[in-house]
Structure formats: structure tokens, C-alpha cells
Protein backbone atom coordinates (compact mmCIF):
# COMPACT_ATOMS: atom_id res chain seq x y z
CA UNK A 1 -46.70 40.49 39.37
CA UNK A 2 -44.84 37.99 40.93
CA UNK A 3 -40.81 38.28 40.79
CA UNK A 4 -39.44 35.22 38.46
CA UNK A 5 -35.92 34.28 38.45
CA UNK A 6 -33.47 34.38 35.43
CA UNK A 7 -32.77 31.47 33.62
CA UNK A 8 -32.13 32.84 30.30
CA UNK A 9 -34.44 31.63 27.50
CA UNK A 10 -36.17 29.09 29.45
CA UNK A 11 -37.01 31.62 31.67
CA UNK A 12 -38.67 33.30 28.65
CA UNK A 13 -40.87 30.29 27.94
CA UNK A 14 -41.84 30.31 31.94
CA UNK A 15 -42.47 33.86 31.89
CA UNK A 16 -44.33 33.58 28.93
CA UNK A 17 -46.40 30.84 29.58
CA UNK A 18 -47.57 32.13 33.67
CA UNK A 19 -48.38 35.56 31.68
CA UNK A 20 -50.71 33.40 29.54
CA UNK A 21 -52.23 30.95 32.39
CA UNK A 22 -51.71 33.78 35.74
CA UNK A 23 -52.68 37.10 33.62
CA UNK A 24 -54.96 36.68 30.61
CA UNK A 25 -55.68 40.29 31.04
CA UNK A 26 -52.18 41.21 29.72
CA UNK A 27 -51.83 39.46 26.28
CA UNK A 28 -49.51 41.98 24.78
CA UNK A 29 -46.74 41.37 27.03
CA UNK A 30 -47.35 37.53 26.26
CA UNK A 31 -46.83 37.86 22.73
CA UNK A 32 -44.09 40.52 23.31
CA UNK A 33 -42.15 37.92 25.18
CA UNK A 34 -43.16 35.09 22.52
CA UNK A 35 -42.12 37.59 19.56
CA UNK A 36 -38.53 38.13 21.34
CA UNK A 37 -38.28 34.41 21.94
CA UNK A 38 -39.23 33.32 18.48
CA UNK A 39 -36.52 36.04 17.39
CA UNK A 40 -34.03 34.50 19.38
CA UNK A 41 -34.78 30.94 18.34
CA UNK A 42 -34.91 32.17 14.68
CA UNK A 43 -31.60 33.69 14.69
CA UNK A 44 -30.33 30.54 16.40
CA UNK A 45 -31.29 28.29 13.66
CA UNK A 46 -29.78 30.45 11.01
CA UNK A 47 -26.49 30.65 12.74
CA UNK A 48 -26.15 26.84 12.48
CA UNK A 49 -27.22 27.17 8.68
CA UNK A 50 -24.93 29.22 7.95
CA UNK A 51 -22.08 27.76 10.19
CA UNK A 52 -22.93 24.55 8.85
CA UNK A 53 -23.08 25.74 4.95
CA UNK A 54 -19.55 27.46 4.86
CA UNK A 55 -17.55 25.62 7.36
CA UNK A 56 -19.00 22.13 7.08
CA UNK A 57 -16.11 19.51 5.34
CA UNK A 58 -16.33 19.68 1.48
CA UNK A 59 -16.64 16.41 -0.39
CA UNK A 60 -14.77 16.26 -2.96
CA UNK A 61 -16.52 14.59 -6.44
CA UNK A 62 -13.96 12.80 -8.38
CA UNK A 63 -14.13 13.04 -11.74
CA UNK A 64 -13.76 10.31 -14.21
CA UNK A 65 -10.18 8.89 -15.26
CA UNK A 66 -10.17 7.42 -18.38
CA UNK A 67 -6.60 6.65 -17.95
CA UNK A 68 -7.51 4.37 -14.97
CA UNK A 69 -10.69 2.70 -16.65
CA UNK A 70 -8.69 1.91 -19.34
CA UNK A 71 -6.25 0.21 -17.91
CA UNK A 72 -8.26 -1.87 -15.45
CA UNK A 73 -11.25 -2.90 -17.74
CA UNK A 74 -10.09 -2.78 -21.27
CA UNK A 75 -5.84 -3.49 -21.30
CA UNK A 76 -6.43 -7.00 -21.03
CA UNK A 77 -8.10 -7.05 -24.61
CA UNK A 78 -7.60 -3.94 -25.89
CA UNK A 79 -4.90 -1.60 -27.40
CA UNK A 80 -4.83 1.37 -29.18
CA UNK A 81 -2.18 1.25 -32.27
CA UNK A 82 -2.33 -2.79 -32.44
CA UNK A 83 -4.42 -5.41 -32.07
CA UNK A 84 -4.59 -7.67 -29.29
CA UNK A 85 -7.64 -10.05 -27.87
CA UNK A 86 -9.94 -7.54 -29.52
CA UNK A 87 -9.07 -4.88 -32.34
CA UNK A 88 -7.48 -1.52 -32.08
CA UNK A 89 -8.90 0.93 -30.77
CA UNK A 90 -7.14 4.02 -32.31
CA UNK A 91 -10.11 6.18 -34.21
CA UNK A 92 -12.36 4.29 -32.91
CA UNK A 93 -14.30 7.73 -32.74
CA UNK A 94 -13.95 8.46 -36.21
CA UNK A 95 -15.71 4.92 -37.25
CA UNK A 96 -18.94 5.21 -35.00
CA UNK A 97 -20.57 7.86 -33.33
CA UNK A 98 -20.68 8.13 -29.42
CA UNK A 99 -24.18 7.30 -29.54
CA UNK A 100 -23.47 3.85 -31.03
CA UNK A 101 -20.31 3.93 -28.93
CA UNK A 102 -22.39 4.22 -25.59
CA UNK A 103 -24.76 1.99 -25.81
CA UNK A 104 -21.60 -0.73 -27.29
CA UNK A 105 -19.73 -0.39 -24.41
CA UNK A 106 -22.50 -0.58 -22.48
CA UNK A 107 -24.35 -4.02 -23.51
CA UNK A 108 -22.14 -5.07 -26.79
CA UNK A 109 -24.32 -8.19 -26.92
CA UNK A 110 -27.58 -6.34 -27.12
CA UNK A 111 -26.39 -4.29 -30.04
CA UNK A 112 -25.62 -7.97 -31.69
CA UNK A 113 -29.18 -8.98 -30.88
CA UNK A 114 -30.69 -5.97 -32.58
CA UNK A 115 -29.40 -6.89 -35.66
CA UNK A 116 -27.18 -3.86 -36.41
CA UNK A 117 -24.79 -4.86 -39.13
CA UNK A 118 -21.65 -3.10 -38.23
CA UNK A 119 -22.25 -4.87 -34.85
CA UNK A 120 -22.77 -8.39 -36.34
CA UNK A 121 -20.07 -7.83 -38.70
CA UNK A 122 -17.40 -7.06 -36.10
CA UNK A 123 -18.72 -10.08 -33.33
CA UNK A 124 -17.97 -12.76 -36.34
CA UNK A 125 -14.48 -11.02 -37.32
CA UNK A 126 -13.39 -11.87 -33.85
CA UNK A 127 -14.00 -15.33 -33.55
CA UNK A 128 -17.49 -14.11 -31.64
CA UNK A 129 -15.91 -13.38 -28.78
CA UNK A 130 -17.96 -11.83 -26.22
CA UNK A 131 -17.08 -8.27 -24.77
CA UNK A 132 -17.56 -7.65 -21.41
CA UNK A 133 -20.59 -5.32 -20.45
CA UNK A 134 -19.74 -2.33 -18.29
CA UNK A 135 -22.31 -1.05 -16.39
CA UNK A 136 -20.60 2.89 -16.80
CA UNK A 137 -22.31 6.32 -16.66
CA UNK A 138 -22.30 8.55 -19.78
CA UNK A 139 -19.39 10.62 -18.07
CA UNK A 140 -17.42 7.17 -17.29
CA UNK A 141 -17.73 6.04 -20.78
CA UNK A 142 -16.81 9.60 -22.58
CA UNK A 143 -13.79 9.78 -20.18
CA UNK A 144 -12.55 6.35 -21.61
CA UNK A 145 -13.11 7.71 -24.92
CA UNK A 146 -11.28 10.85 -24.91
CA UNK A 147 -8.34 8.52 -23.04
CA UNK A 148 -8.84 6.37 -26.69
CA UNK A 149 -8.49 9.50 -28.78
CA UNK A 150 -5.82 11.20 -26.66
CA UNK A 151 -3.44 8.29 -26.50
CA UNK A 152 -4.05 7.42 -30.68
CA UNK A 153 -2.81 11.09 -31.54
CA UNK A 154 0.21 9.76 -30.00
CA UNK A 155 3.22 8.05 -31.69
CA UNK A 156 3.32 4.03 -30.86
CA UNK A 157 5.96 3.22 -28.59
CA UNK A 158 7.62 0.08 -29.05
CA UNK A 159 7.05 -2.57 -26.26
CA UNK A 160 10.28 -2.88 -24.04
CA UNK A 161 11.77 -6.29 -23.96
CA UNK A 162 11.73 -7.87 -20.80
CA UNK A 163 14.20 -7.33 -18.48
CA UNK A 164 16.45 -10.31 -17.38
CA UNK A 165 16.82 -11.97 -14.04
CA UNK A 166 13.47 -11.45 -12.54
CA UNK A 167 14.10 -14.36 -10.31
CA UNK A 168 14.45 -14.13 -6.46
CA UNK A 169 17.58 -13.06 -5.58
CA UNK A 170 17.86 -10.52 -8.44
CA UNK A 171 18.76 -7.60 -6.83
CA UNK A 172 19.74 -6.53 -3.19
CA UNK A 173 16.01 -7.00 -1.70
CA UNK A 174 15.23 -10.09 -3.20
CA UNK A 175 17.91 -13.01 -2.17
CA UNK A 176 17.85 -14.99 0.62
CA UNK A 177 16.04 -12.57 3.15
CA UNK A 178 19.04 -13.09 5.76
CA UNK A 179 21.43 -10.47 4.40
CA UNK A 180 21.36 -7.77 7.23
CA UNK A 181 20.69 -10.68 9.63
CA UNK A 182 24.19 -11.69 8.82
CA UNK A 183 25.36 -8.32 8.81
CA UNK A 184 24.35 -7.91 12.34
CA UNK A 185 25.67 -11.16 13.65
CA UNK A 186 29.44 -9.95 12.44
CA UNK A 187 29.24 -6.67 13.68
CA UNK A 188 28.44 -8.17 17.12
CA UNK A 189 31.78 -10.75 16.78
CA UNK A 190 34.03 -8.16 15.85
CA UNK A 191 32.48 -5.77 18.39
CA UNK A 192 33.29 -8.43 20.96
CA UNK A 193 36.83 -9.12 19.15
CA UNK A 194 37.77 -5.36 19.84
CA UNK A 195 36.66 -5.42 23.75
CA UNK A 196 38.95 -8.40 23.74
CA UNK A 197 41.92 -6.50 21.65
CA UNK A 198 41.69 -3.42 23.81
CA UNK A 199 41.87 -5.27 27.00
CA UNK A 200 44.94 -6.82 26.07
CA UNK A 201 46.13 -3.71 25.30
CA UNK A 202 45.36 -1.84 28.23
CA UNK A 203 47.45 -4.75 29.87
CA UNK A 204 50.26 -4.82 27.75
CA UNK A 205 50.85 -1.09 28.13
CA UNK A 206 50.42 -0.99 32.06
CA UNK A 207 52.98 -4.19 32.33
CA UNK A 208 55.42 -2.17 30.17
CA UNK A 209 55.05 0.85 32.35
CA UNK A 210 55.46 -0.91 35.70
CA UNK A 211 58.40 -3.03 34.15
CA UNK A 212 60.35 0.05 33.13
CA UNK A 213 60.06 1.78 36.38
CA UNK A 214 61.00 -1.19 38.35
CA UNK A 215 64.49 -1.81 35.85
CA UNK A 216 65.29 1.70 36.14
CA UNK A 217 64.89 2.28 40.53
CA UNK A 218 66.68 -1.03 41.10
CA UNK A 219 63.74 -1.93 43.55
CA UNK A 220 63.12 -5.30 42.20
CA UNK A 221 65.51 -7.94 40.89
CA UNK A 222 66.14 -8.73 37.15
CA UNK A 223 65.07 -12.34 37.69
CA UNK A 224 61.81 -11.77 39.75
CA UNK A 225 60.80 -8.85 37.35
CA UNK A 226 60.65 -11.90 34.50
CA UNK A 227 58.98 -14.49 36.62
CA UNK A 228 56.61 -11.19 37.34
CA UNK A 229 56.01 -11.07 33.13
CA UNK A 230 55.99 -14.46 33.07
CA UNK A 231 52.47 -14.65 35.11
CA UNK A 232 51.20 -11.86 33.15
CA UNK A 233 51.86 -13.47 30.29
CA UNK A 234 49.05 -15.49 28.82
CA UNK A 235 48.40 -19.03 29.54
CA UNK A 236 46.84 -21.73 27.63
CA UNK A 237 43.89 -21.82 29.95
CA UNK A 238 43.87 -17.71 29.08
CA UNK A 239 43.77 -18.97 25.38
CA UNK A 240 40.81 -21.34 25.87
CA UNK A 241 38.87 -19.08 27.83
CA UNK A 242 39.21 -16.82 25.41
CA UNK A 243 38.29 -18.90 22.68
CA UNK A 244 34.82 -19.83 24.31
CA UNK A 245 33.94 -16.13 24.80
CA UNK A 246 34.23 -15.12 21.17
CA UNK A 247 32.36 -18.64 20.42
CA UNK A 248 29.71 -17.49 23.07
CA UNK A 249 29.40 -14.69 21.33
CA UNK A 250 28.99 -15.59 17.92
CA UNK A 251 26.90 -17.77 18.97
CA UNK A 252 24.80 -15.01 20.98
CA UNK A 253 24.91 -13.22 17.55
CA UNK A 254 23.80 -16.62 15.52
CA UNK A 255 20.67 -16.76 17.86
CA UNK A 256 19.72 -13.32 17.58
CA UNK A 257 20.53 -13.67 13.62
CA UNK A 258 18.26 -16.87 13.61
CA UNK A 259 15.32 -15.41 15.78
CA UNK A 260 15.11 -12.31 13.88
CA UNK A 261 14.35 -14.05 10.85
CA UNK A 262 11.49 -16.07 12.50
CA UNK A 263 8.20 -15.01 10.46
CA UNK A 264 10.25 -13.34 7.43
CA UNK A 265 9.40 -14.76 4.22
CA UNK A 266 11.85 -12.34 2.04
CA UNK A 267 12.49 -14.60 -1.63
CA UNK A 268 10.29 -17.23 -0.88
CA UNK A 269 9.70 -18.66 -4.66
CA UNK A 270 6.50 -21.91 -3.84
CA UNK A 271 6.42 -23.89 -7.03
CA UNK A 272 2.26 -22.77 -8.49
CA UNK A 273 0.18 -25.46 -9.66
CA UNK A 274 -0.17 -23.70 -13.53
CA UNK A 275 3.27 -21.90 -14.44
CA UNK A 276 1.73 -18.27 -15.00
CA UNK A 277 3.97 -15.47 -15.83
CA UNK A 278 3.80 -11.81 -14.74
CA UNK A 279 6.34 -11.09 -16.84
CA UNK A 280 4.34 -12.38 -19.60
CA UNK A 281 0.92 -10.89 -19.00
CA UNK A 282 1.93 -7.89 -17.03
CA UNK A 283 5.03 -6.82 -18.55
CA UNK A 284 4.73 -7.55 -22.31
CA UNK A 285 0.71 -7.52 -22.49
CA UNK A 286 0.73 -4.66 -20.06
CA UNK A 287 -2.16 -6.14 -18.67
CA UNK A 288 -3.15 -3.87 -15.28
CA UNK A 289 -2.80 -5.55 -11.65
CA UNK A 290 -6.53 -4.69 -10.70
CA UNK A 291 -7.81 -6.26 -14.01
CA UNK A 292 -7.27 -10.04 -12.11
CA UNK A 293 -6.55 -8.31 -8.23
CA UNK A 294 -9.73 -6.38 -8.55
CA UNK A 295 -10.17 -6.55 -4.58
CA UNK A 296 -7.06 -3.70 -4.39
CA UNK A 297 -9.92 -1.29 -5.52
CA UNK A 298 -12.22 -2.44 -3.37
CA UNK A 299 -11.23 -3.75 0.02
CA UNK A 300 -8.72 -5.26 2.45
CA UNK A 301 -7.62 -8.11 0.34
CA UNK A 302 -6.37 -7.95 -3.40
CA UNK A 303 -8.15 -11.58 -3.67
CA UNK A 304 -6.47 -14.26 -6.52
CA UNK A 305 -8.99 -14.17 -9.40
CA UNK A 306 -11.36 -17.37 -10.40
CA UNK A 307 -10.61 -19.17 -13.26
CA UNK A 308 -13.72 -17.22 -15.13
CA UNK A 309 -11.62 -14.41 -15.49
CA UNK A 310 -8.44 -16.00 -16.96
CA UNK A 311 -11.08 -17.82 -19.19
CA UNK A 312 -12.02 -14.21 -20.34
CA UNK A 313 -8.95 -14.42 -22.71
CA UNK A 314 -8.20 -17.81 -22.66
CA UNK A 315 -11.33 -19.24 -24.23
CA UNK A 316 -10.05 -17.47 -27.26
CA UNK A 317 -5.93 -17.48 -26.93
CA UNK A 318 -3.59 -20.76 -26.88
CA UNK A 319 -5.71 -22.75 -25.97
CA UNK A 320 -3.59 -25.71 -27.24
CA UNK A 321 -0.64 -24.86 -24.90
CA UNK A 322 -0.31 -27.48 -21.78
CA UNK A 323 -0.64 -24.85 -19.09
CA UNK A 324 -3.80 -23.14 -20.60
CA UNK A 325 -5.25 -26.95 -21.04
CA UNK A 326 -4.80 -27.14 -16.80
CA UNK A 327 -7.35 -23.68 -16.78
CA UNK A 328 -9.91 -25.11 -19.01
CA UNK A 329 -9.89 -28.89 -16.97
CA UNK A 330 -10.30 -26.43 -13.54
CA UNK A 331 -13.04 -24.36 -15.85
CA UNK A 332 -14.77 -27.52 -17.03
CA UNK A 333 -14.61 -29.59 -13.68
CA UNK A 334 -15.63 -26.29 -11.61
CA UNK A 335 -12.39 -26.89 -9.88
CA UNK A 336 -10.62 -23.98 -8.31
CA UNK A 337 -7.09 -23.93 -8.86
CA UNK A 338 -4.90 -24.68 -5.41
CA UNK A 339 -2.62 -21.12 -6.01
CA UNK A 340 0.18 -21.22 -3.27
CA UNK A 341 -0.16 -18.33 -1.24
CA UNK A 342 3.37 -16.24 -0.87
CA UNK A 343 2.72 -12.65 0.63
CA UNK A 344 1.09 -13.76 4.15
CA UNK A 345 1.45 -11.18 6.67
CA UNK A 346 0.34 -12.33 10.34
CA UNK A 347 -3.04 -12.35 11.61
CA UNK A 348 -2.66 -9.85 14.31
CA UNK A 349 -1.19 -7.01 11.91
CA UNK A 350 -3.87 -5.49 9.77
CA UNK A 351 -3.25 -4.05 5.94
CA UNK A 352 -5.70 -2.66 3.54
CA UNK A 353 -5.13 -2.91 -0.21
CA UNK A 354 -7.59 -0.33 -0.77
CA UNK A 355 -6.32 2.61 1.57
CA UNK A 356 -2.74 2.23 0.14
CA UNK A 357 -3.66 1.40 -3.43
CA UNK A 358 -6.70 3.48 -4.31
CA UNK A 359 -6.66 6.63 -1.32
CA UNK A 360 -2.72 6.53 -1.35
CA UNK A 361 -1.86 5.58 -4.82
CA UNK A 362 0.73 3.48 -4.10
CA UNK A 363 1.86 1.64 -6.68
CA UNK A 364 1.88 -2.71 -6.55
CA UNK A 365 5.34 -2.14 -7.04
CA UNK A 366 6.42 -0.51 -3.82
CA UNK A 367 5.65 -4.00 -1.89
CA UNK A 368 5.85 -6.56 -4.28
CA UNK A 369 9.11 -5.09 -5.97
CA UNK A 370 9.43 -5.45 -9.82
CA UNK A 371 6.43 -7.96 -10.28
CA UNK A 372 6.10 -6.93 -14.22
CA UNK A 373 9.57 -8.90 -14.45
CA UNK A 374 9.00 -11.72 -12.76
CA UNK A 375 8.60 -14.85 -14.72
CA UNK A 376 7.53 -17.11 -11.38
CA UNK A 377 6.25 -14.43 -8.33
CA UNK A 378 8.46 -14.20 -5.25
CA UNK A 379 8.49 -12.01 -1.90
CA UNK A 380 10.38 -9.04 -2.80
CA UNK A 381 10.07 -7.16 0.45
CA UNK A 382 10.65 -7.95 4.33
CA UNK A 383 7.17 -6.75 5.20
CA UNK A 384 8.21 -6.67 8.92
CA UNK A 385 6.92 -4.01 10.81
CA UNK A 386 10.41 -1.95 10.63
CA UNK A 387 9.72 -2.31 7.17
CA UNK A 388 6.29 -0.68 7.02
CA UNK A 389 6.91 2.39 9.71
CA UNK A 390 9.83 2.67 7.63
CA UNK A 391 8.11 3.20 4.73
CA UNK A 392 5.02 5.73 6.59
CA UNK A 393 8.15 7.77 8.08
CA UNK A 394 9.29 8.39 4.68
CA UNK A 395 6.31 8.29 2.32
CA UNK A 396 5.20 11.49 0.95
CA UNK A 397 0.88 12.10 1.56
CA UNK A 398 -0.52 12.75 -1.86
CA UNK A 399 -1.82 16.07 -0.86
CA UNK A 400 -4.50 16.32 -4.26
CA UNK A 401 -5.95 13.14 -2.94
CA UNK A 402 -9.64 14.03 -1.93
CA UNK A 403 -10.16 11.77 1.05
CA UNK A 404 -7.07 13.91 3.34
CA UNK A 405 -8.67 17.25 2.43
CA UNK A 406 -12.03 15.81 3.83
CA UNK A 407 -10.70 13.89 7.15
CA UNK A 408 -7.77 16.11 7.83
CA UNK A 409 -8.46 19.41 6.30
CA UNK A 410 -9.67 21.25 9.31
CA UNK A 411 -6.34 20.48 11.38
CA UNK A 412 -3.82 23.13 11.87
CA UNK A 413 -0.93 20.40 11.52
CA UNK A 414 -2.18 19.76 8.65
CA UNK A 415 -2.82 22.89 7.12
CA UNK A 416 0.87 23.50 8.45
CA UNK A 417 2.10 20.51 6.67
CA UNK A 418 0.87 21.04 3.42
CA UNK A 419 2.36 24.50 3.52
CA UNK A 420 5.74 22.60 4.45
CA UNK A 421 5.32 20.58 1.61
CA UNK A 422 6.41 17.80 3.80
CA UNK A 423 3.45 15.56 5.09
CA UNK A 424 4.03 11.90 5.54
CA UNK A 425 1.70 9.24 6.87
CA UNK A 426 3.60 9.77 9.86
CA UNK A 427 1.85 12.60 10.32
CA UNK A 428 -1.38 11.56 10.09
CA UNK A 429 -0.90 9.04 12.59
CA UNK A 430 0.50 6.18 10.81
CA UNK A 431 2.58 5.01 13.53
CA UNK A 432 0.17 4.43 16.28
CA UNK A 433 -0.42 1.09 17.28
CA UNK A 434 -4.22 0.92 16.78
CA UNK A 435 -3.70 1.73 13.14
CA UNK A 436 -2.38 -1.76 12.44
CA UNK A 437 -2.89 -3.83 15.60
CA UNK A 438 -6.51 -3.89 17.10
């Protein structure tokens, strides 16, 4: 038999296949050397099974928050000790069953159709407002529910008053947007002030010394050591000189001031075509950000809601008041209203409302500052980019979060930071370039 070469398991399948086609008289060695290469292939494939089935990234099923239903899809009309577009909710349990309940929450205006009474009864107590349909799973639905029953077991809490001075300017992030500008621009003057002082002092102290030695050897006369002060002394051109340097350098420091605000939008306060109130509908209603910015669930933009959706309470709710009248012409007319835009980061900086709102949980808050206050909306923050790596250095990674267990879970950092208890975006690579410019 002629000598082959080894080339591992392909050389099986050449071996195997000349002993077929070169020596039919030998078949047991041919199936001997197809047996041993359908072992090896076999154990092959089950390695990767099995490699695959216990080290392969687990996903992570979230499971339903009532909490966060709640507040997105039913605040807005709903609460649970009083009533509010719709009626209380508290024992809601007790008055139907969940059967009735699902099916309700599901396609209210069905139920209405079918003629239950309890259903008809209730759409004409309300003024036959329509509730919303939610197109929710059993689990979804149930998870709301237990929120309902967990949260009316409770004792009301009275609503807090809304607090004062919401306007720009309010507190240390919100005024002008020029405050450390400033800041900088005097610590350069008085920088420059205290070259100048310590010059003068340096040559005050080594005229004193050289005066001294000269009265006490004799070497040069009284009257030529004062005509030698005298030319030390300073002059009035000395005086305007230095004049124009400090002015050259507070005006250095007023150009650096002035082009380091360029772009920085910090307490800018437009005047909005309909005078809406956050203070209003998301401080006293408690109405939840995502119930109007629904796009912060969703995607890159939070998006400004149509008028359909502030017509979801307003069909019902002042509608005699002049700035609800404005909605209903823009409703009517098919007009959308003109909102002036007032968070507008540049186009070559990218910023995703859903990775910080929804994977991070970072609350509206920690950008827009104290927005449930804020009778007319105004830029709270910076948003330079100092501000945002600022904020990735420092920001703590919610480690229970789902999505870093899946992406990062495998990574020894990681693994090594969670044990740390001390893994910021950072970390995860929030200060590369690519992550915000590309």
C-alpha cells in the first residue's frame, strides 16, 4: 500500500476514500477509518454544543414593572386614592374580576360595544371619555394591577406644593451660563497682577541691597547713589506700559471668557407659542415625562408630542381656558404647534435618549435639572462636552441592569469592577471619541 502523508483528519478522508476507490478488497479498514472519523467529527460537534450551551451570553428576560407602566400609560388620567381625568383606581380589584379587568384594559371600547352594563354605566359617568387601548400581555396587565393594589394598601400622601423660583437663574446651574467664564477671566487678571507685584518686588529688594552696600563702603557718592534711585524709580511711561499689559490681559481673559461661551445655551428661557407648565402637569399632576416624550423609551430623540396627545386630556379638561382654546384651533385646523426648540446639542456630537434613559436609568432630571418646577422650561445644564465626560467619569453603572451583564459580562475588567463596586461608564468606554463623534 502506498505511503500517504499526514494531514490530520483530512488525511483520514484521503486515506479513506483511495482505500475505497485503490483497494475494494479491503473494506474493513475503510469503514474502520470512516468509524474513527465519524467519532472524531461527532465528538467535535458536541464540544461546540456544549461550549456553546454553558458559556454562550445569557439574555436576560425582564420582567414586567407595573411601577413603570403605570406611570407612563395611566398617570396622566389615573390615580389611585383620588380622582383625576378618570376615577380612582384604589380596589379596583375588589369591584371586577381580572377577567373583566383584562379584557378592559385591553379594548375598553369593545367592552362598551358588547353591551355590558357596568361598562356602559361607567363610559357615561365620565363624560364618555374614551380610554386608551393598550395592546399589553396578560403578565403586563397583572403587573399593573398588583402596582394598583400595592400602592392602595398604602396611606395617601398629600401632594407637595410647588416649589418656588423655578425660573432660570434659580439656583447655581441655571443663571446666566457665564458664571465660571467670569471666574476664569479674573483669575487670569489677578494672575497677571501678581507677576507684575512680584517683579516690582524683586526690584525693590535688589535696589535696597545694592543701595546699602554702596552707603556703607563709601564707593559711590551720596548724590549719584540718588540720581542712581532716581532712574530706578518708575516713570510715567513705566506707569502706562504697565497699564496696557494688565488691559492686554484682561482683555486676553475677556476673549477667552467670550469664546468659551460660543455654542453654550445654559438659561436660555424662548418665549413658547401656548404657555404650558411643567410645573403644572409634571409636578402637581405627576404626570410621567415619557407619557408626552415617549421617544426617551424608544430611540435617539425624546420627540415633542402632537397635539393628539395633549387632546387626550384636553378634550375633556378646561377647555374654556385661552391657552387650551390655542390646542383645539391647532387640533381643528391640523396645525402643528411651532414649539421653540431649547436643548439643541450640535450636529456632530451624538446622544441617545434611550441608552441613558431606559439601559442607564438616568433620570430626566440629571440633564434638564428640576423640570417638575419649572413653570416656563429653560436649559438647566452646560451640556458641553466637559460636562458630559464629567458626568461618565463620575456616574455609577447600574450593575442589575440586564443589557451590561450581556455585552460586558465576559470581561475580566468587568467582572473586576463589579467586585470593586466601582464601575462607571468610564469604564466601559464612555470616553472614547467614537462613542459620541462618528
Amino acid at each position: 500500500m502506498p505511503k500517504t502523508r499526514d494531514f490530520g483528519a483530512w488525511g483520514l478522508i484521503l486515506r479513506s476514500g483511495k482505500s475505497f476507490l485503490l483497494y475494494p478488497s479491503r473494506p474493513k479498514l475503510s469503514l474502520m477509518i470512516l468509524s474513527r472519523l465519524l467519532t472524531v467529527l461527532g465528538r467535535g460537534a458536541l464540544s461546540i454544543f456544549l461550549l456553546r450551551f454553558f458559556f454562550a451570553p445569557q439574555v436576560v428576560v425582564a420582567q414586567p414593572n407595573g411601577a413603570e407602566l403605570f406611570a407612563n400609560n395611566c398617570a396622566s388620567c389615573h390615580k389611585i386614592h383620588e380622582d383625576l381625568v378618570g376615577p380612582a383606581l384604589k380596589g379596583v380589584e375588589q369591584r371586577r374580576d381580572q377577567a373583566w379587568l383584562l379584557k378592559w384594559i385591553r379594548n375598553s371600547q369593545a367592552v362598551i360595544a358588547s353591551g355590558d352594563p357596568y361598562a356602559v354605566k361607567l363610559y357615561e359617568k365620565w363624560n364618555k371619555s374614551a380610554m386608551t387601548a393598550f395592546d399589553w400581555s396578560d403578565e403586563e396587565i397583572i403587573a399593573v394591577l398588583a402596582y394598583i393594589k400595592e400602592e392602595g394598601a398604602k396611606a395617601p400622601v398629600a401632594a407637595a406644593s410647588p416649589a418656588d423660583g423655578g425660573g432660570a437663574g434659580s439656583d447655581g446651574n441655571g443663571g446666566g451660563g457665564s458664571g465660571e467664564f467670569t471666574s476664569l477671566t479674573l483669575w487670569v487678571v489677578l494672575f497677571a497682577a501678581g507677576i507684575i507685584i512680584l517683579l516690582l518686588s524683586l526690584l525693590q529688594r535688589q535696589y535696597r541691597l545694592l543701595y546699602e552696600e554702596r552707603l556703607a563702603t563709601g564707593r559711590i557718592p551720596q548724590s549719584e547713589l540718588r540720581q542712581f534711585g532716581w532712574t530706578l524709580r518708575p516713570k510715567p511711561l513705566h506707569l502706562v506700559g504697565g497699564g496696557l499689559t494688565l488691559i492686554l490681559v484682561s482683555g486676553v481673559g475677556w476673549g477667552v471668557d467670550m469664546a468659551s461661551n460660543i455654542g453654550i445655551q445654559q438659561g436660555y428661557q424662548p418665549t413658547q407659542p401656548i404657555a404650558f407648565s411643567h410645573e403644572l402637569h409634571a409636578g402637581a399632576h405627576e404626570i410621567a415625562c415619557t407619557y408626552c416624550h415617549t421617544g426617551a423609551e424608544r430611540g435617539k430623540s425624546a420627540t415633542i408630542p402632537s397635539v393628539n396627545v395633549c387632546m387626550n386630556c384636553h378634550n375633556q379638561i378646561k377647555k374654556e381656558s385661552p391657552e387650551i382654546k390655542k390646542i383645539l384651533t391647532a387640533y381643528e385646523t391640523n396645525t402643528p404647534i411651532e414649539w421653540v426648540r431649547i436643548h439643541n446639542l450640535p450636529d456632530f456630537g451624538y446622544f441617545n435618549h434611550y441608552q441613558h434613559y431606559k439601559v442607564a436609568g438616568i433620570q430626566c432630571q440629571k440633564c434638564h435639572g428640576p423640570i417638575e418646577k419649572m413653570a416656563e422650561v429653560y436649559q438647566h445644564s452646560q451640556l458641553t462636552m466637559g460636562w458630559c465626560i464629567n458626568c461618565h467619569r463620575e456616574t455609577k453603572v447600574n450593575l442589575d441592569n440586564g443589557y451590561y451583564q450581556q455585552v460586558h459580562g465576559n470581561s475580566e475588567a468587568f467582572k473586576q469592577a463589579v467586585a470593586d463596586k466601582g464601575l462607571t461608564i468610564a469604564n466601559l468606554g464612555g470616553l472614547d471619541c467614537a462613542k459620541c463623534h462618528y
